[in-house]
C-alpha atoms as a PDB file:
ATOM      1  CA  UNK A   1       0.000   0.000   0.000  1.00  0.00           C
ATOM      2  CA  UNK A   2       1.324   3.495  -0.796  1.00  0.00           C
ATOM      3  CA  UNK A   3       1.846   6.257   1.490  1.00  0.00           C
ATOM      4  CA  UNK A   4      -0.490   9.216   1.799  1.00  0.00           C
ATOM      5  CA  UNK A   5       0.421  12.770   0.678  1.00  0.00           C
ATOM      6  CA  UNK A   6      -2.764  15.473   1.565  1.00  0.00           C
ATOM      7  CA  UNK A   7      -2.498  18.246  -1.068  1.00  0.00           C
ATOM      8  CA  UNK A   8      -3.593  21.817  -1.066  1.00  0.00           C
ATOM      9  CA  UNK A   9      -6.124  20.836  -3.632  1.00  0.00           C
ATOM     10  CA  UNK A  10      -5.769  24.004  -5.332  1.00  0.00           C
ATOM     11  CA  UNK A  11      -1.764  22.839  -6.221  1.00  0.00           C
ATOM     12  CA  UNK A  12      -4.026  19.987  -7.487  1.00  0.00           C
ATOM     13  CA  UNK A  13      -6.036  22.075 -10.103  1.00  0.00           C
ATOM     14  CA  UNK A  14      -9.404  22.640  -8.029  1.00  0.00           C
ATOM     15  CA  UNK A  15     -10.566  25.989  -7.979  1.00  0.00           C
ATOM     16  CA  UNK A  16     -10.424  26.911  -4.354  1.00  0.00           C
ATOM     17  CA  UNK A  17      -8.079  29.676  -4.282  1.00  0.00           C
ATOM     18  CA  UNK A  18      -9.437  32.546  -2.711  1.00  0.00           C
ATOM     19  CA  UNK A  19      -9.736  34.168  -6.296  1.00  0.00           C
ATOM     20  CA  UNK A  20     -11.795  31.430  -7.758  1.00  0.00           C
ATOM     21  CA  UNK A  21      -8.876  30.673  -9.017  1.00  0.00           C
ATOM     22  CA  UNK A  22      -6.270  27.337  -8.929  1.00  0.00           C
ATOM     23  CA  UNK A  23      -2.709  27.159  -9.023  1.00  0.00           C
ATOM     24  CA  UNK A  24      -1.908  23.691  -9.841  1.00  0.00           C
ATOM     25  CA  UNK A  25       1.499  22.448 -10.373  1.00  0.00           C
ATOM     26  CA  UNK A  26       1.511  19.318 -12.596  1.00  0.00           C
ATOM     27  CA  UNK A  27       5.143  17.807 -11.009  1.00  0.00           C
ATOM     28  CA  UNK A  28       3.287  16.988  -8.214  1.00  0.00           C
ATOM     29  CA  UNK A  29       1.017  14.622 -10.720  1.00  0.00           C
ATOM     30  CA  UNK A  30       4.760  12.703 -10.579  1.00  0.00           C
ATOM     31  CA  UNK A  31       3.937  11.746  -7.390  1.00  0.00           C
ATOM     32  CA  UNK A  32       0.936   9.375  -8.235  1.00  0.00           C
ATOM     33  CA  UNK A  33       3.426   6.774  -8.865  1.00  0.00           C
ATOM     34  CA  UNK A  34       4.631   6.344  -4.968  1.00  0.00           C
ATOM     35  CA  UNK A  35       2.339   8.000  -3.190  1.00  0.00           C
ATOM     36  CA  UNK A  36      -1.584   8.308  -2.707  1.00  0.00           C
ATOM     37  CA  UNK A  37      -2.479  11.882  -2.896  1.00  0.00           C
ATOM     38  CA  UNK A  38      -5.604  13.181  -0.462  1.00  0.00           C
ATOM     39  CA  UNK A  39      -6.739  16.909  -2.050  1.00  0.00           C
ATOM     40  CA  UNK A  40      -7.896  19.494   0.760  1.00  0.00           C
ATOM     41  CA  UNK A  41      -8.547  23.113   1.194  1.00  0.00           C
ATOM     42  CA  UNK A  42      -8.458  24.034   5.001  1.00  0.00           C
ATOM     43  CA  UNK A  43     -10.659  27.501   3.833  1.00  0.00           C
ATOM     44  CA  UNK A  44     -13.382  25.758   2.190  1.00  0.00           C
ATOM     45  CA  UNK A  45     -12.832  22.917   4.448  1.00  0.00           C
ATOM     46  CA  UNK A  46     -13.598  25.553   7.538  1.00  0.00           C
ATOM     47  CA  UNK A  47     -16.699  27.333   5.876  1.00  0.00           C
ATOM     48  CA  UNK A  48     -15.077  29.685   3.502  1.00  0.00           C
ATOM     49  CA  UNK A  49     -16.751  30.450  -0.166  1.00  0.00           C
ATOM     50  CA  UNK A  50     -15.076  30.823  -3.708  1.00  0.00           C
ATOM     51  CA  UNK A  51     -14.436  33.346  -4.673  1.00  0.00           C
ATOM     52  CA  UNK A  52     -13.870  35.404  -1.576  1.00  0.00           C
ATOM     53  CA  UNK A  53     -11.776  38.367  -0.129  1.00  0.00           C
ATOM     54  CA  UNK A  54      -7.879  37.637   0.772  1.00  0.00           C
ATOM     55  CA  UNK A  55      -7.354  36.781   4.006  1.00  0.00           C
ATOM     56  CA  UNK A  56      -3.599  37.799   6.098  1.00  0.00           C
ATOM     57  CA  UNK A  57      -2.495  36.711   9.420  1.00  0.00           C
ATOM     58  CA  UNK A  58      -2.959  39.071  12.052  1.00  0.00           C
ATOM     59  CA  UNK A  59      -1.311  38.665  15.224  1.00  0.00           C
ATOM     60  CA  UNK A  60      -3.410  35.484  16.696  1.00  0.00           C
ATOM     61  CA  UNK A  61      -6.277  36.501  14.068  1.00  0.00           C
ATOM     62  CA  UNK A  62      -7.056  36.034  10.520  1.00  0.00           C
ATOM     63  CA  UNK A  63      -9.017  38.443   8.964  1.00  0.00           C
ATOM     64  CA  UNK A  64      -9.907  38.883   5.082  1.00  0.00           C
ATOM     65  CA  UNK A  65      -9.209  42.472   3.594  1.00  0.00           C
ATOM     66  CA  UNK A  66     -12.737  43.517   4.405  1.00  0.00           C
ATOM     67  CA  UNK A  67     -12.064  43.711   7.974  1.00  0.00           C
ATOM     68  CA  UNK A  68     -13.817  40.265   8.317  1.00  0.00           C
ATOM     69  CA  UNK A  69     -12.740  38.252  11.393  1.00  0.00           C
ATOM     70  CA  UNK A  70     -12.716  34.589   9.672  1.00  0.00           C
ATOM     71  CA  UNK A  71     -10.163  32.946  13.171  1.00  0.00           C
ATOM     72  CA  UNK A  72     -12.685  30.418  13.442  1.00  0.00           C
ATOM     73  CA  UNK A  73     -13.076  28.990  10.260  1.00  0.00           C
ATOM     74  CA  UNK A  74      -9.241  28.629   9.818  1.00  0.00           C
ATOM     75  CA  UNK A  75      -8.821  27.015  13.047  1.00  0.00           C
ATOM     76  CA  UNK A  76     -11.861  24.778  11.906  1.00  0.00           C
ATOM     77  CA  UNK A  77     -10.148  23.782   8.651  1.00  0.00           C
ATOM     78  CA  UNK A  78      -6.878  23.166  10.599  1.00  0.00           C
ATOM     79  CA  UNK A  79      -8.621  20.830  12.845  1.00  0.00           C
ATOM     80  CA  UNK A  80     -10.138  19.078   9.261  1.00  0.00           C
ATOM     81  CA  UNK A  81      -6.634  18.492   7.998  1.00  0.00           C
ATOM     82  CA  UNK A  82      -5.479  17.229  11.231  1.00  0.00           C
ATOM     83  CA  UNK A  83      -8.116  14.734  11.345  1.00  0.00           C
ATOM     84  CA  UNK A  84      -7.707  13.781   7.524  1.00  0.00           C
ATOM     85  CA  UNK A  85      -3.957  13.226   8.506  1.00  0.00           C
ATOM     86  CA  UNK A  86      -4.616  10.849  11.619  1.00  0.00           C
ATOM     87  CA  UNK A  87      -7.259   8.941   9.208  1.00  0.00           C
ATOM     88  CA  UNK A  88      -4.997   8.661   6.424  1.00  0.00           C
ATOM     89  CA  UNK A  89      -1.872   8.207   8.187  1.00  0.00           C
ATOM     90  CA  UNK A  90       0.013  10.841   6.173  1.00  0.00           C
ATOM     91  CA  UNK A  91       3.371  11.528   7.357  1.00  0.00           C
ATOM     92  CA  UNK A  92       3.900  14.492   4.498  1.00  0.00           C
ATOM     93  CA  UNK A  93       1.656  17.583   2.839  1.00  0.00           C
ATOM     94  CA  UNK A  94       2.383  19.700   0.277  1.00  0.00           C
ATOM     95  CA  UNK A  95       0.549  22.987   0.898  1.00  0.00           C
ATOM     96  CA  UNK A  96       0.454  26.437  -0.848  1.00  0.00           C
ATOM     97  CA  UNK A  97       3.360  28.832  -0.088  1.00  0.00           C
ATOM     98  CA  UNK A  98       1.950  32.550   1.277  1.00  0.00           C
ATOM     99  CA  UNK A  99      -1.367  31.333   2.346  1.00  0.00           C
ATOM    100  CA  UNK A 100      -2.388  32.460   5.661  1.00  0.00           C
ATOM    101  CA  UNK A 101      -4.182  28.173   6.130  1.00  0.00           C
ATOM    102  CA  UNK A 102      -1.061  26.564   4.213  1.00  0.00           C
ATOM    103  CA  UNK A 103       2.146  28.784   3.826  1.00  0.00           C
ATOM    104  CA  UNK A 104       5.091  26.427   4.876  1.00  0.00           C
ATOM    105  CA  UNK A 105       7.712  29.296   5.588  1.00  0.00           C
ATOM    106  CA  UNK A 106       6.758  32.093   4.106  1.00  0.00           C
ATOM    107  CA  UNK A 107       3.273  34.144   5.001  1.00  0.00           C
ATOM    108  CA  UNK A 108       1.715  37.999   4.104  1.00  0.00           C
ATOM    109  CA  UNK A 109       2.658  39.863   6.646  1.00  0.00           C
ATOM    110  CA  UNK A 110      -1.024  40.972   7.583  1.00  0.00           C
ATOM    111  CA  UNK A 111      -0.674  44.431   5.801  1.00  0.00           C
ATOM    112  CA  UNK A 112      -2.285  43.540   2.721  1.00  0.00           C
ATOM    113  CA  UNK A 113       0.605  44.953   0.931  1.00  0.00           C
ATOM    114  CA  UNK A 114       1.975  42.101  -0.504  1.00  0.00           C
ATOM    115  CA  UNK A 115       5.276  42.068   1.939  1.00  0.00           C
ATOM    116  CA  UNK A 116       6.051  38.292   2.932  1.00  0.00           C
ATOM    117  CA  UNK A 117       7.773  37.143   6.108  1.00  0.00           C
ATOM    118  CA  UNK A 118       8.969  34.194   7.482  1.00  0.00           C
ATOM    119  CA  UNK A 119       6.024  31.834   9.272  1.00  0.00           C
ATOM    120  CA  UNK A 120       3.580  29.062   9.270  1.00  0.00           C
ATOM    121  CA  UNK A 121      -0.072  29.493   7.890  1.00  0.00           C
ATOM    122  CA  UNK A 122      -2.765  27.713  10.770  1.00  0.00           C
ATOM    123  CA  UNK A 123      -3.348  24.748   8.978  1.00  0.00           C
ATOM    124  CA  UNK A 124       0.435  23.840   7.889  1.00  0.00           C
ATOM    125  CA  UNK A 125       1.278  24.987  11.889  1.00  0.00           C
ATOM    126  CA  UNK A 126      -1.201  22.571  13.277  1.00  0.00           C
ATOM    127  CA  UNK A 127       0.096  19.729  10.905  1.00  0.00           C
ATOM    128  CA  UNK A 128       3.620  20.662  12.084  1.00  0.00           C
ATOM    129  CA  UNK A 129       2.798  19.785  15.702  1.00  0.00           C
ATOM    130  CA  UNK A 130       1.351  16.555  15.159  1.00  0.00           C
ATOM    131  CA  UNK A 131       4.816  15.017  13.352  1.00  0.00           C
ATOM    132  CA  UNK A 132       3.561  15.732   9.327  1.00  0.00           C
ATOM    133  CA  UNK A 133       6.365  16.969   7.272  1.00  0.00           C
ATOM    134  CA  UNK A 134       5.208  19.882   5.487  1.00  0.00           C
ATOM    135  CA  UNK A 135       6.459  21.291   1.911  1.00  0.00           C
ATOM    136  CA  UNK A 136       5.385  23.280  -0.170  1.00  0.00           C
ATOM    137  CA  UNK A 137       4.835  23.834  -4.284  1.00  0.00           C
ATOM    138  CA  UNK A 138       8.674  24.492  -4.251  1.00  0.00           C
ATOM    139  CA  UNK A 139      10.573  22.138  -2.493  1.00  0.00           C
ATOM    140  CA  UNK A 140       7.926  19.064  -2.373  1.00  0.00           C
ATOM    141  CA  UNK A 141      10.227  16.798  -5.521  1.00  0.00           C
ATOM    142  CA  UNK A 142      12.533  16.102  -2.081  1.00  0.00           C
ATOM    143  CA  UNK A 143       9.617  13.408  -0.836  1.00  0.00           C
ATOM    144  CA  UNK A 144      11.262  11.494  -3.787  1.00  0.00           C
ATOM    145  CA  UNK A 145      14.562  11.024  -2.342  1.00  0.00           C
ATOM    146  CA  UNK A 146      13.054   9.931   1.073  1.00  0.00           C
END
């Protein structure tokens, strides 16, 4: 039996990106071969729609650029991909760089200005603490040398 991968579905080619957009990456496709891939989307997962407003870190909040307080339903779709983890057994994600649910090691910096800095979105920060290895769209190729 293969190993399971979850995915940020929208590396995956679902539209879930907050623009009703994807951003799929077909190298991870590659990974088919040795691995069972599990799509999620911690927003939708925790309640939000697509298309919506961008969301940024905050301090311990998460708020889209309305002003829009949405804390809960990215600690609710952290919770989801910590549960799909345990059920799957997944030892590994790959996860969207800069998003606020999935950034690896590299967020917005909650300005809405575009400036990155170094951190963990909620859902990539909760895997992190239960032992998943988390990578992102440009580093994920080294779960073939493992």
């Amino acid at each position: 039996m293969k190993p399971t991968i979850l995915v940020s579905a929208c590396l995956l080619g679902y539209r879930t990106k907050y623009s009703g957009e994807d951003n799929y990456t077909p190298d991870i496709e590659k990974l088919k071969e040795k691995f069972n891939l599990v799509a999620f989307c911690p927003e939708v997962d925790g309640g939000l729609d697509v298309p919506r407003p961008p969301s940024e870190i905050q301090g311990e909040k998460v708020t889209m650029l309305n002003g829009v307080d949405v804390t809960d339903q990215y600690n609710l779709g952290a919770k989801i991909a910590v549960r799909l983890a345990q059920k799957y057994d997944a030892q590994s994600a790959i996860m969207k760089e800069r998003s606020p649910a999935c950034g690896s090691e590299l967020v917005y910096d909650g300005t809405f200005s575009k400036k990155l800095i170094a951190g963990m979105g909620i859902a990539a920060k909760a895997l992190k603490q239960i032992g998943v290895k988390v990578y992102n769209e440009k580093n994920f190729m080294r779960l073939l040398d493992e």
